[in-house]
Protein backbone atom coordinates (compact mmCIF):
# COMPACT_ATOMS: atom_id res chain seq x y z
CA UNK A 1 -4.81 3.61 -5.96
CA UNK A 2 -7.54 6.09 -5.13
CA UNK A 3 -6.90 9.81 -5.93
CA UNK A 4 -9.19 11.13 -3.15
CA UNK A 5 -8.25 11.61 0.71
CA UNK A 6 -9.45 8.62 2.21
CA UNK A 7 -9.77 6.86 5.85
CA UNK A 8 -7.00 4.91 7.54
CA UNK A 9 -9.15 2.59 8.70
CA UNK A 10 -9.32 1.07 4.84
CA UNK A 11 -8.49 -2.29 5.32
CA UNK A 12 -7.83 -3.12 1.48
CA UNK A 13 -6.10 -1.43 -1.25
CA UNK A 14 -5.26 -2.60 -5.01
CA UNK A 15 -1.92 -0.69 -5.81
CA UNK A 16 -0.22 -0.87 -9.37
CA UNK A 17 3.24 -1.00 -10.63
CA UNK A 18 3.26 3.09 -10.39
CA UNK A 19 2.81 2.68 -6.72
CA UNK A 20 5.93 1.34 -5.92
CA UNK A 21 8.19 1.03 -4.25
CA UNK A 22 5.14 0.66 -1.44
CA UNK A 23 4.78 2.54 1.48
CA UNK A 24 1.85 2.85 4.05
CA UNK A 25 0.26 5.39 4.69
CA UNK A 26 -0.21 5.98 1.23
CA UNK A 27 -0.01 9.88 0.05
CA UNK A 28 -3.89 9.54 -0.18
CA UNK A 29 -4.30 8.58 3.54
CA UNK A 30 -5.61 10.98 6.53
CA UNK A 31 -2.46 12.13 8.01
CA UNK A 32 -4.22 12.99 11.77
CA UNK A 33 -4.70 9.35 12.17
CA UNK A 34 -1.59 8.29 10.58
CA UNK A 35 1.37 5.77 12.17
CA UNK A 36 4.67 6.15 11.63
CA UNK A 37 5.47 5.16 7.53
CA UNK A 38 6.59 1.52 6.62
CA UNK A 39 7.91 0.15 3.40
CA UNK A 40 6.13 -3.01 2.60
CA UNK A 41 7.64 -5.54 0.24
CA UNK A 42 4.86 -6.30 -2.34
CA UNK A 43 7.10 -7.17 -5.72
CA UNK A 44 7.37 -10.69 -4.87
CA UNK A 45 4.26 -12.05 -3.93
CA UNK A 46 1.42 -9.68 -5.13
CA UNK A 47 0.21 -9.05 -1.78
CA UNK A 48 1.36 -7.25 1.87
CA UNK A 49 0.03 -6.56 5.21
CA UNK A 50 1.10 -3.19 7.19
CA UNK A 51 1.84 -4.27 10.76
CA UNK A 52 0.46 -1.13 11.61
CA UNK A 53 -2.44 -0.74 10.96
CA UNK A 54 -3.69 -4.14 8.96
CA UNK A 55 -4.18 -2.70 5.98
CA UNK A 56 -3.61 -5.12 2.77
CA UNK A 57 -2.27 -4.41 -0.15
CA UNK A 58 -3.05 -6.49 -3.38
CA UNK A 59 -0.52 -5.27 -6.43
CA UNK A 60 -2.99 -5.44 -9.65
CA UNK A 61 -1.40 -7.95 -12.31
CA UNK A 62 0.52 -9.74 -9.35
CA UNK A 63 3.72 -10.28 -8.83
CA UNK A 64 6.06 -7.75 -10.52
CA UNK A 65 9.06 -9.80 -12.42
CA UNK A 66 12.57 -7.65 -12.58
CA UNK A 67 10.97 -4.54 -10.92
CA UNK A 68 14.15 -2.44 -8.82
């Protein structure tokens, strides 16, 4: 995850297992552009799309085994 402020209009982000669980917007996102927040379920495949706003989310390593 980036530690800076950056623009909603992103349209990819790695995340890690610190990340979770996963929620967009992100804490580093713009709030004045913002949509309304939405857990995304990542663990499982490694990958998640917000219906939002498109953004995708890769999880680095992939799939997270046992995570709760």
């Amino acid at each position: 995850m980036q530690n800076q402020a950056s623009d909603n209009k992103q349209r990819q982000i790695e995340v890690t297992a610190d990340d979770l669980p996963l929620h967009c917007p992100m804490p580093s996102m713009l709030l004045w552009n913002s949509h309304p927040r939405v857990f995304l379920p990542i663990e499982n495949t490694g990958e998640a799309l917000c219906p939002y706003c498109g953004t995708r989310y890769t999880l680095k390593g992939g799939a997270v085994a046992g995570h709760h």
